[in-house]
Protein backbone atom coordinates (compact mmCIF):
# COMPACT_ATOMS: atom_id res chain seq x y z
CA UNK A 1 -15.02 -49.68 -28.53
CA UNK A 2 -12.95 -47.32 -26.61
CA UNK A 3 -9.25 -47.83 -26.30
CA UNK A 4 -5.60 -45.85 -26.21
CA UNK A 5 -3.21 -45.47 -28.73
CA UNK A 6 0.42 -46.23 -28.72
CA UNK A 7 0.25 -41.72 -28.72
CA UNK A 8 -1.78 -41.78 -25.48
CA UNK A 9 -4.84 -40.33 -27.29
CA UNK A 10 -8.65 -41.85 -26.49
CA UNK A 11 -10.08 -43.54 -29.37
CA UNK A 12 -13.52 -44.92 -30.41
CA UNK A 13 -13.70 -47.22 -32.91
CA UNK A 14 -17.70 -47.11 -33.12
CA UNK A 15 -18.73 -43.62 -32.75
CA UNK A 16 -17.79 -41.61 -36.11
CA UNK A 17 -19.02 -38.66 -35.00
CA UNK A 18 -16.30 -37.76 -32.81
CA UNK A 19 -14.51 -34.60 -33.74
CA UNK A 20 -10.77 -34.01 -34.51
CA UNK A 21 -10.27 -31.88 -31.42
CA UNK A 22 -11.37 -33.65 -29.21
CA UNK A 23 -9.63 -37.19 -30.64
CA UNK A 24 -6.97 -34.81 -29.71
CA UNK A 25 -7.12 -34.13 -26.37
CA UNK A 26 -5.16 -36.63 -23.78
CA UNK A 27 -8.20 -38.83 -22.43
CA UNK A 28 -6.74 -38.05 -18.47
CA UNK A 29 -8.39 -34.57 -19.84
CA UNK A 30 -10.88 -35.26 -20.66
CA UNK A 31 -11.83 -37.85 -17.81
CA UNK A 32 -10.78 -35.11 -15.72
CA UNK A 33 -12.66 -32.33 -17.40
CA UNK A 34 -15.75 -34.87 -16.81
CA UNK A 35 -15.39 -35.99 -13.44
CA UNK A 36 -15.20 -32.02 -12.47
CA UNK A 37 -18.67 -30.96 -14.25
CA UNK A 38 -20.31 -34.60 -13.57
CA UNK A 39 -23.22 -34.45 -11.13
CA UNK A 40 -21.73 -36.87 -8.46
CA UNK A 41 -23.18 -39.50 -5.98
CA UNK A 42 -21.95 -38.14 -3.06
CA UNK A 43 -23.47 -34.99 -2.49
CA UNK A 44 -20.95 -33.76 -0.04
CA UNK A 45 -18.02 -34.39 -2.01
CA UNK A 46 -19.49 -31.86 -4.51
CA UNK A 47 -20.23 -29.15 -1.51
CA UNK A 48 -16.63 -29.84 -0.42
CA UNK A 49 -15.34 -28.89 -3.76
CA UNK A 50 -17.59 -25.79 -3.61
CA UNK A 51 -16.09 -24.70 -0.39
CA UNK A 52 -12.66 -24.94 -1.47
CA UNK A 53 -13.00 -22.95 -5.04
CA UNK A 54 -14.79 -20.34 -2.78
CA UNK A 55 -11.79 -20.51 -0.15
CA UNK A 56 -9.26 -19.92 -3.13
CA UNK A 57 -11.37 -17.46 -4.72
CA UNK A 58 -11.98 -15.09 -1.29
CA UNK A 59 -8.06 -15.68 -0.09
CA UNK A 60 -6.64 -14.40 -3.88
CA UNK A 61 -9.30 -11.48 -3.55
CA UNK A 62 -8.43 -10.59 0.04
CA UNK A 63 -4.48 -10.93 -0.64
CA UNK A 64 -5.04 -8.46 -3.82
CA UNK A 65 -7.24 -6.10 -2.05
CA UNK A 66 -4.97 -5.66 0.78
CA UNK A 67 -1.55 -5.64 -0.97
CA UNK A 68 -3.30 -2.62 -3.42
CA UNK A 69 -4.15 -0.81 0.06
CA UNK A 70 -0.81 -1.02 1.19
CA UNK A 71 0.61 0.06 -1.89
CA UNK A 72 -2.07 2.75 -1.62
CA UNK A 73 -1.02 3.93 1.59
CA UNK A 74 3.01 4.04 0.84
CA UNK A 75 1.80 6.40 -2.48
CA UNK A 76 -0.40 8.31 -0.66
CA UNK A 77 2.03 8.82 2.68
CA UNK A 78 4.84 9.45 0.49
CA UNK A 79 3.06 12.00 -1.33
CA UNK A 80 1.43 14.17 1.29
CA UNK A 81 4.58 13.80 3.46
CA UNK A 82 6.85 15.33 0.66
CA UNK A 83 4.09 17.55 0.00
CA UNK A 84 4.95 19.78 3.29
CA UNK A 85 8.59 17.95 3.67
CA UNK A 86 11.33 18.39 1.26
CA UNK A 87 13.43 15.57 -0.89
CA UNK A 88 16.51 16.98 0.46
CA UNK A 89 17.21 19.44 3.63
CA UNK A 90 20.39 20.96 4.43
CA UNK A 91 20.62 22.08 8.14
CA UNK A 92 23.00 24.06 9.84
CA UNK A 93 25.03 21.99 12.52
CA UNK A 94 24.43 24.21 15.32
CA UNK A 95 20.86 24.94 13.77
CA UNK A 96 21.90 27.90 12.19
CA UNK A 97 22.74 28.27 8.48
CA UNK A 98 25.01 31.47 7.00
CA UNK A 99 25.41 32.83 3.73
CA UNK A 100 22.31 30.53 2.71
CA UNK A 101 22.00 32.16 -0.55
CA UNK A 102 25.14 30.69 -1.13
CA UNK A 103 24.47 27.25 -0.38
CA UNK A 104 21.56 27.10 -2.34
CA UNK A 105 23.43 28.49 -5.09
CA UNK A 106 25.83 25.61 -4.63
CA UNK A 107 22.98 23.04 -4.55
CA UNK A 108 21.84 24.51 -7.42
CA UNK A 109 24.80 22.99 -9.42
CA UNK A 110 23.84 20.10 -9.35
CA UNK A 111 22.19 18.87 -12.56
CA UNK A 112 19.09 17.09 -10.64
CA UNK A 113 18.40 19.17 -8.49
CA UNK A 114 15.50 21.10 -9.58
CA UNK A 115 14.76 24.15 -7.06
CA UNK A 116 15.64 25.33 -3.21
CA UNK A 117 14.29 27.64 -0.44
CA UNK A 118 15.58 28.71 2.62
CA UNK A 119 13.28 28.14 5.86
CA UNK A 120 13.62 28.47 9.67
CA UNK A 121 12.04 26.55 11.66
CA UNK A 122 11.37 26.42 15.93
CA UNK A 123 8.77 25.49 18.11
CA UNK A 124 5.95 27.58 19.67
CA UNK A 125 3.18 27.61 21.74
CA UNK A 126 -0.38 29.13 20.59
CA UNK A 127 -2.67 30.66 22.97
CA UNK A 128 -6.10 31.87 22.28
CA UNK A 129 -9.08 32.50 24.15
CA UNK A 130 -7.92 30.47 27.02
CA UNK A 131 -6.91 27.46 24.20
CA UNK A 132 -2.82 26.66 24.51
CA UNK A 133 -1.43 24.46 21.77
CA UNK A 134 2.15 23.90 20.97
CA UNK A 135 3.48 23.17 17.52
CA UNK A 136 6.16 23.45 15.04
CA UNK A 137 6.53 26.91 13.45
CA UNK A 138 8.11 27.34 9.71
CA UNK A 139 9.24 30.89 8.57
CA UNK A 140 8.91 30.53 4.47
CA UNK A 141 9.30 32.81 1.56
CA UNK A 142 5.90 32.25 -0.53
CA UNK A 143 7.32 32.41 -3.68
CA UNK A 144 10.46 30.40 -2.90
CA UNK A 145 8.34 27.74 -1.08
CA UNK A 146 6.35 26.87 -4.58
CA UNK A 147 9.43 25.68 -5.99
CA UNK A 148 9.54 22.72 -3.20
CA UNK A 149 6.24 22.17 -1.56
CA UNK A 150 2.40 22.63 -2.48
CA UNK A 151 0.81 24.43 0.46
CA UNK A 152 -0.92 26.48 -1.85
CA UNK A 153 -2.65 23.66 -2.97
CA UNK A 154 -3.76 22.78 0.39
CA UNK A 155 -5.08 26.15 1.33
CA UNK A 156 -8.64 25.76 2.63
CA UNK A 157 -8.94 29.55 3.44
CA UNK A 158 -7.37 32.90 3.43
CA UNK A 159 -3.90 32.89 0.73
CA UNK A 160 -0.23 32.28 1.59
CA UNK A 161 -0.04 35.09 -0.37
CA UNK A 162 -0.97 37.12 3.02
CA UNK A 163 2.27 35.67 4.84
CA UNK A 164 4.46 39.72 3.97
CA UNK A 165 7.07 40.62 5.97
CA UNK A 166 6.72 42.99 9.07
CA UNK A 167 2.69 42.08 9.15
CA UNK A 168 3.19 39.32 11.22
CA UNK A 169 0.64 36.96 9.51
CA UNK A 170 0.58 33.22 10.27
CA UNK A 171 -1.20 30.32 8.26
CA UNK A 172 -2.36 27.29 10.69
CA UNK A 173 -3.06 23.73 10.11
CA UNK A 174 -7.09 23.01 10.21
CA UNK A 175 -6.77 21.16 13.36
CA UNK A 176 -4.66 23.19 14.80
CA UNK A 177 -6.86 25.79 13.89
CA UNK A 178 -9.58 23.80 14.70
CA UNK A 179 -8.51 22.73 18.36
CA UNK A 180 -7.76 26.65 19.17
CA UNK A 181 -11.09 27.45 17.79
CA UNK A 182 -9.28 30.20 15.60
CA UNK A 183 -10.75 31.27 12.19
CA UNK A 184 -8.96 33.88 9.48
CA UNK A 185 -8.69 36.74 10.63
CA UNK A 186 -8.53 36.36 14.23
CA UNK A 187 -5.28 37.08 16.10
CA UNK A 188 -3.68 34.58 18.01
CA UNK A 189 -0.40 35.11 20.60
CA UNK A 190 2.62 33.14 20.01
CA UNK A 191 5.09 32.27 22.93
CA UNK A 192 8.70 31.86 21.64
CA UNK A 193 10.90 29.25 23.80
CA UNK A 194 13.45 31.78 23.83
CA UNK A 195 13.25 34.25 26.82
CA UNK A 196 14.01 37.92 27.31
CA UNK A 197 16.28 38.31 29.84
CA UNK A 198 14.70 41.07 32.61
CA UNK A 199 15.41 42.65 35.96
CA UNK A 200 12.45 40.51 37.05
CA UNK A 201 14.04 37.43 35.62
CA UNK A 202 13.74 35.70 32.09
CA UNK A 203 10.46 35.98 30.49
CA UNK A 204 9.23 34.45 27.56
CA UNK A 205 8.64 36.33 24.41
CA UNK A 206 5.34 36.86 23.14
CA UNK A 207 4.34 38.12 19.70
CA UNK A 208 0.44 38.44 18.23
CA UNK A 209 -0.17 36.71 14.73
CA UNK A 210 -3.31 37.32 12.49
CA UNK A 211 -4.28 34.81 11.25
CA UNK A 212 -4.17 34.81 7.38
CA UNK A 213 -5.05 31.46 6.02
CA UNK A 214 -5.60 27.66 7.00
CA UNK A 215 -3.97 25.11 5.24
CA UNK A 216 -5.28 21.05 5.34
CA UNK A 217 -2.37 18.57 3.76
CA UNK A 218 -4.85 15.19 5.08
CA UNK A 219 -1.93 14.52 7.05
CA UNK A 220 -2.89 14.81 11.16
CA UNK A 221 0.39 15.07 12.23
CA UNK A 222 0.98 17.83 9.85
CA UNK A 223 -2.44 19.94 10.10
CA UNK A 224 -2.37 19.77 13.78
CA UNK A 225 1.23 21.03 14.41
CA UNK A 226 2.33 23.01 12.00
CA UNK A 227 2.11 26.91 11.62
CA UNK A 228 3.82 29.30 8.53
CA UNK A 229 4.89 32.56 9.07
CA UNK A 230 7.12 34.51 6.81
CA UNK A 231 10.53 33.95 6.89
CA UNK A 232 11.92 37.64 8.14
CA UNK A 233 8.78 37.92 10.75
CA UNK A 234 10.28 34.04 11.66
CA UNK A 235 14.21 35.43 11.65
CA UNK A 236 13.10 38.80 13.65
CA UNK A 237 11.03 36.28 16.47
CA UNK A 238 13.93 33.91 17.25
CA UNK A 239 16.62 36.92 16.67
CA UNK A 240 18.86 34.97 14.14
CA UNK A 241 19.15 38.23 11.72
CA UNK A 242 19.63 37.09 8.47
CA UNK A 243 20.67 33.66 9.25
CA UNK A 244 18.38 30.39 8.35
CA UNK A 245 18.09 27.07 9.92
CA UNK A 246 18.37 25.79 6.73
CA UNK A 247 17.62 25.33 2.84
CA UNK A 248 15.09 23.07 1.48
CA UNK A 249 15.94 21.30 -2.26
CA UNK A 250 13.60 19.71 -4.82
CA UNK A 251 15.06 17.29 -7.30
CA UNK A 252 13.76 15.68 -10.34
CA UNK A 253 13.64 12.03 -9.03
CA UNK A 254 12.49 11.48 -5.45
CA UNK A 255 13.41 8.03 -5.61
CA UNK A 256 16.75 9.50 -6.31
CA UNK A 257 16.92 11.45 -3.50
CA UNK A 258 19.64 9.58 -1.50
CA UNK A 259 22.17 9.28 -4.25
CA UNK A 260 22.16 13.22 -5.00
CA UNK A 261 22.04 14.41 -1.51
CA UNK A 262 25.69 12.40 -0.80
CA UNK A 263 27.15 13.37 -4.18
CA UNK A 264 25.93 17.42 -2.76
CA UNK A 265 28.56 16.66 -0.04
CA UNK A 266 30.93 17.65 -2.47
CA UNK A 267 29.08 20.69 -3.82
CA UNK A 268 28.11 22.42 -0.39
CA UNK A 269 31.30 24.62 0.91
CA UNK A 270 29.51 24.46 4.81
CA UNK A 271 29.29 22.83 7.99
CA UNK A 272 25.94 21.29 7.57
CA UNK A 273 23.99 18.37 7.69
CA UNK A 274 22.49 16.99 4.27
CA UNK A 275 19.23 14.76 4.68
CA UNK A 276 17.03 13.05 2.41
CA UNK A 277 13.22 12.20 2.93
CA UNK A 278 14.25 8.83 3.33
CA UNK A 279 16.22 9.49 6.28
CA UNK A 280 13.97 12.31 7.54
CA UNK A 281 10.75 9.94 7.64
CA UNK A 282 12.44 6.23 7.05
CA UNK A 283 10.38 4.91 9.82
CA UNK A 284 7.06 5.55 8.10
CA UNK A 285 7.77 3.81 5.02
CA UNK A 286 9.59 0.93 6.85
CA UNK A 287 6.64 0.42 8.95
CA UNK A 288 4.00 0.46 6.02
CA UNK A 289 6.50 -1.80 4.26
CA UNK A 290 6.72 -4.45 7.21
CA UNK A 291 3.08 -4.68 7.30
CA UNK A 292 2.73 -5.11 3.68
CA UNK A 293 4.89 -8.14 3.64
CA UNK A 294 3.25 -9.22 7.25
CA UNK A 295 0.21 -8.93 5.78
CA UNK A 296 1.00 -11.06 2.72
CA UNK A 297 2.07 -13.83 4.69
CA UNK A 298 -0.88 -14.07 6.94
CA UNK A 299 -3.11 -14.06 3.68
CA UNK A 300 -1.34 -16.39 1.82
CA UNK A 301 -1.93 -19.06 4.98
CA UNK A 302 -5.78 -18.46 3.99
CA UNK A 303 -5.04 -19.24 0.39
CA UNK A 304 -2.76 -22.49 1.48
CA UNK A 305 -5.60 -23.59 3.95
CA UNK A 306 -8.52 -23.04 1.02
CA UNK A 307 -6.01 -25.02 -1.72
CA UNK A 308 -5.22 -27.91 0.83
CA UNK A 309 -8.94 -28.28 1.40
CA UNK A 310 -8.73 -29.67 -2.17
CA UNK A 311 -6.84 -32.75 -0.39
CA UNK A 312 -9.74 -33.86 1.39
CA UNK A 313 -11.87 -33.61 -1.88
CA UNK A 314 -10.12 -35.19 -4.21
CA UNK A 315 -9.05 -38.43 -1.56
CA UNK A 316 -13.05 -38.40 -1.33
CA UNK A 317 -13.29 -38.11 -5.12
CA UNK A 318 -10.59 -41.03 -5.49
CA UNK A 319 -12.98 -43.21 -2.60
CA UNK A 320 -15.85 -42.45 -4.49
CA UNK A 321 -14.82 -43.23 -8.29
CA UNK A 322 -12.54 -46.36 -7.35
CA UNK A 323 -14.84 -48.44 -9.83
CA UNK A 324 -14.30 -46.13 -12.12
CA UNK A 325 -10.03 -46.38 -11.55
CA UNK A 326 -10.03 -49.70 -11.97
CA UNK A 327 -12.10 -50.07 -15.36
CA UNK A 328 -9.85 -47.64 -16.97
CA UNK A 329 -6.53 -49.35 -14.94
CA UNK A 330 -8.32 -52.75 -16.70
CA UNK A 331 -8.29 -51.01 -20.01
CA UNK A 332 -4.77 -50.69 -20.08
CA UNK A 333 -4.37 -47.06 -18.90
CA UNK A 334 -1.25 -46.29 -16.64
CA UNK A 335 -0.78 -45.35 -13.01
CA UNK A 336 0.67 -41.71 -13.88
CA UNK A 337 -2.51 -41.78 -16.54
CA UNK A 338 -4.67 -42.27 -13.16
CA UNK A 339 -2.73 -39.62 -11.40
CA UNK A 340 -3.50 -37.41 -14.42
CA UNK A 341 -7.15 -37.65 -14.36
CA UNK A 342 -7.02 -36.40 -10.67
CA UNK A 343 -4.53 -33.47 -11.20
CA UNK A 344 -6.73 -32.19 -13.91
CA UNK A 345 -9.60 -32.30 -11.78
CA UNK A 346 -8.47 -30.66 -9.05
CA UNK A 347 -6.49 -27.82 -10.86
CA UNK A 348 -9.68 -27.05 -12.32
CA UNK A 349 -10.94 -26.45 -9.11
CA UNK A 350 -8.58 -24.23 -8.37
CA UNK A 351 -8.33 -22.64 -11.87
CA UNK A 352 -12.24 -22.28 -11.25
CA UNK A 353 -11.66 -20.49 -7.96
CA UNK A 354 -8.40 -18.32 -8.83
CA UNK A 355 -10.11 -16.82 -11.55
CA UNK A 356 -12.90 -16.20 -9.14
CA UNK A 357 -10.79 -14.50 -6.74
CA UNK A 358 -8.63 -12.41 -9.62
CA UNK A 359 -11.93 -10.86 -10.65
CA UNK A 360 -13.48 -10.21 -7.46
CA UNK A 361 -10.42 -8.82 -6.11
CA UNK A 362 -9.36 -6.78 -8.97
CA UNK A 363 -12.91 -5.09 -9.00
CA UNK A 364 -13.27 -4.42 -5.58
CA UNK A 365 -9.54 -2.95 -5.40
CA UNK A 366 -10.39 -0.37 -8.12
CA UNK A 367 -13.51 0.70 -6.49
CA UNK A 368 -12.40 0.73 -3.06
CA UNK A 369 -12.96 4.69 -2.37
CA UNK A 370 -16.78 3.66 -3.31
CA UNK A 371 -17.07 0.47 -0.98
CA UNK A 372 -15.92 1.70 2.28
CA UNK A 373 -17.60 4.63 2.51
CA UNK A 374 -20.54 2.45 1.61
CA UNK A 375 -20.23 0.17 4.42
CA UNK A 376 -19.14 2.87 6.76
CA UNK A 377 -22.80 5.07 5.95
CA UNK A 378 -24.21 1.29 6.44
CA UNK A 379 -22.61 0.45 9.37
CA UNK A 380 -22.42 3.84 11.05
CA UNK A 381 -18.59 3.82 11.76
CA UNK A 382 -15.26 5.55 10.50
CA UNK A 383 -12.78 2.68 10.18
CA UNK A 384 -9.67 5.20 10.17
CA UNK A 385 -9.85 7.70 12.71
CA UNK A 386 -8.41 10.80 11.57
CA UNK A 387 -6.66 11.71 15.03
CA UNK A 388 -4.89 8.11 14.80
CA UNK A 389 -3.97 7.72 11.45
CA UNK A 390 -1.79 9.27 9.23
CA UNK A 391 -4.36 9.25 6.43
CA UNK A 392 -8.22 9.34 7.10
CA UNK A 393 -9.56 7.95 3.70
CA UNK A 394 -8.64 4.29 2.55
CA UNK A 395 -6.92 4.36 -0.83
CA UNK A 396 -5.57 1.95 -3.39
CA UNK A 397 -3.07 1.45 -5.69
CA UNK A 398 -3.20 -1.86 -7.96
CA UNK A 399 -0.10 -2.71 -9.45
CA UNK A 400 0.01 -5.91 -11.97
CA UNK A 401 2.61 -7.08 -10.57
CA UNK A 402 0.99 -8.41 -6.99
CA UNK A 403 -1.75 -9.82 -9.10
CA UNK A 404 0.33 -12.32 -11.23
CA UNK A 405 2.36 -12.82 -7.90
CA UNK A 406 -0.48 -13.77 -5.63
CA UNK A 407 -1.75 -15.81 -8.96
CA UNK A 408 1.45 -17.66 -9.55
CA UNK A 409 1.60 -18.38 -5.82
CA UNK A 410 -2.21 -20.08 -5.32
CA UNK A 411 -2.25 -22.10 -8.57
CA UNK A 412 1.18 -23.72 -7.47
CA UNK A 413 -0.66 -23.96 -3.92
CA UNK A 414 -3.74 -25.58 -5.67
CA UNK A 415 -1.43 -28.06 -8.00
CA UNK A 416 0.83 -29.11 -4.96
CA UNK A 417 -3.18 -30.04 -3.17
CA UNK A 418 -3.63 -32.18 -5.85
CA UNK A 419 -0.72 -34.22 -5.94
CA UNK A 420 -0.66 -36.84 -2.81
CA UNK A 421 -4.56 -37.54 -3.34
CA UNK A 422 -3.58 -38.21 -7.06
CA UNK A 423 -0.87 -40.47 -6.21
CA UNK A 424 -3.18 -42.58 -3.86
CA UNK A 425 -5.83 -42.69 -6.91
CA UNK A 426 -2.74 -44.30 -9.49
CA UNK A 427 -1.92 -46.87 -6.07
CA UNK A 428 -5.63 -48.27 -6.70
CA UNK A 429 -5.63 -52.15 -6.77
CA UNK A 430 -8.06 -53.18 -9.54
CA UNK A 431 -8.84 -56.23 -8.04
CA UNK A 432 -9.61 -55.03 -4.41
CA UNK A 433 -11.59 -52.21 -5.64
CA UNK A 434 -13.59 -54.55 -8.01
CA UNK A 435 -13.81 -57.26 -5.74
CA UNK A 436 -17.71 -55.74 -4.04
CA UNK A 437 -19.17 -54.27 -7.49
């Protein structure tokens, strides 16, 4: 004889063989663990529930692999923009920076800042063999420019070593390079903005470079207009002497950035502007950012629509196990009892098809440099064009912390699914659903 205790616990009064855990258990569990597993009647009821735990599953997975791209592409922009930018820049007002050993030395007081190095910077236009190309020119000091950036490490040929003073050597991005048709060694002709002033008129200044080495950050807007030239050669080319345009400063925490370059206001004794790479390139990371939280909203609407499929299942289930409701209602059991049975069943649906998702989406996040290339040599297409995107290769960064988020968010999505079908199941009159068996 089964029955319920005044505790709520199932009891069998014939069967001796039942075991102390499971005399345990809450009998809306285990109705509900049995109704899930329970070869059903209605076929289509059970390929409904199947849809719906593979709904969950693919949304979580999507939403995980996407937010670890994301966070993949703010890492990776950050760090091969600050690998040719600098965490803080102090630029001359008019351009122009004097006394910039100075400054630097000033900067230098401050306890996080880590290293500096002077630069100037213009704009030129290269011309070679018929090729013209504009871009951004940086006069650097090697040695100096080790302390805040890692060119060196992007050198594909030649050495920045090359870049000495009165040689006039120049280091070019590889598509730069590359659209001049320039390799190391050849020389190319700069044209400086600034004119010469003649008895013919004003005509531009024009200077030959050799070309020394080619540098490739991964970055397109960087490789494809930006040239390096030593600083003096730089200073001697757009007649500023021994002035800069400005310093360049490394700190320990880039994060930090902001904070140390306004307390520097009160270390730097110049006119000058102080910017941090926050400022500098704010509308990358703002835009990456945006999409990220665009693109978690859009995904989570997948996940909502794959949990509220559960509705139409379990008001199904409830159709199709009314008997059933109103044997146990007979039996003494109550309506939130009822109600029970049907949240279990459907959470473990859900439960079924989170932990479906979390797996498949963790997995395919962590391999995702080996999947897209896959399907790219499979389909015979590059998905990020190198001269439209920032970054050419799709990375990822998984961080726990979106996991247990998008987690958190589809089980409550899958337990709020269950609740109206559960409520109709514990509204069951015994009498009306009895009434044809």
């Amino acid at each position: 004889m089964v029955g319920q205790g005044e505790n709520g616990k199932v009891y069998h009064s014939g069967f001796s063989g039942l075991t102390a855990t499971r005399m345990a258990l809450p009998y809306e569990l285990l109705i509900g663990l049995r109704y899930t597993r329970a070869k059903r009647r209605n076929h289509f009821i059970s390929f409904i529930s199947l849809i719906s735990m593979l709904g969950i599953g693919l949304g979580v997975a999507a939403l995980i692999v996407v937010l670890s791209v994301m966070n993949g592409f703010q890492k990776e922009l950050r760090t091969r923009i600050l690998g040719v930018a600098s965490h803080i820049q102090i630029v001359g007002i008019n351009g122009e920076l004097n006394n910039w050993p100075a400054i630097a030395a000033q900067a230098m007081k401050h306890p996080e800042v880590r290293a500096s190095a002077p630069f100037v910077q213009s704009q030129a236009m290269f011309s070679f063999d018929g090729q013209v190309k504009g871009a951004l020119v940086r006069g650097i000091l090697p040695d100096e420019e080790d302390k805040v950036a890692d060119f060196r490490k992007t050198i594909q040929s030649g050495s920045l070593d090359d870049l000495r003073p009165g040689e006039f050597g120049i280091v070019l991005g590889a598509d730069l390079a590359r659209s001049l048709r320039v390799f190391t060694g050849d020389k190319v002709t700069l044209i400086a903005p600034q004119g010469t002033v003649t008895p013919a008129g004003v005509m531009p200044r024009l200077k030959s470079f050799r070309v020394v080495g080619i540098f490739e950050v991964g970055m397109y807007e960087y490789d494809s207009g930006l040239a390096l030239i030593h600083m003096q050669d730089a200073q001697r080319l757009y007649q500023m002497d021994d002035r800069v345009s400005g310093v360049r400063l490394k700190v320990d925490d880039l994060f930090r950035a902001p904070r140390i370059a306004r307390e520097l206001v009160a270390y730097i004794d110049a006119d000058a502007y102080i910017n941090d790479w926050t400022k500098s390139h704010a509308n990358f990371f703002r835009a990456v950012q945006i999409e990220k939280n665009m693109m978690f909203i859009i995904l989570s609407l997948i996940v909502a629509v794959a949990a509220f499929n559960l509705v139409s299942t379990l008001v199904m289930a409830v159709t199709d196990k009314q008997a059933d409701i109103a044997i146990l209602r007979t039996l003494g059991a109550r309506p939130l009892s009822i109600m029970a049975v049907f949240v279990v069943q459907g959470a473990l649906v859900g439960f079924i098809g989170l932990g479906m998702g979390i797996v498949g989406g963790v997995l395919l996040a962590l391999n995702i440099d080996v999947v897209v290339p896959f399907i790219e040599r499979l389909l015979g297409i590059h998905f990020l064009a190198k001269d439209v995107y920032y970054i050419s290769d799709l990375p990822s960064d998984l961080q726990w912390g979106d996991v247990w988020g998008v987690t958190l968010i589809a089980f409550v999505l899958a337990l709020l699914a269950t609740l109206y079908p559960s409520w109709r199941a514990s509204r069951v009159n015994p009498a009306e659903a009895l009434r044809y068996e």
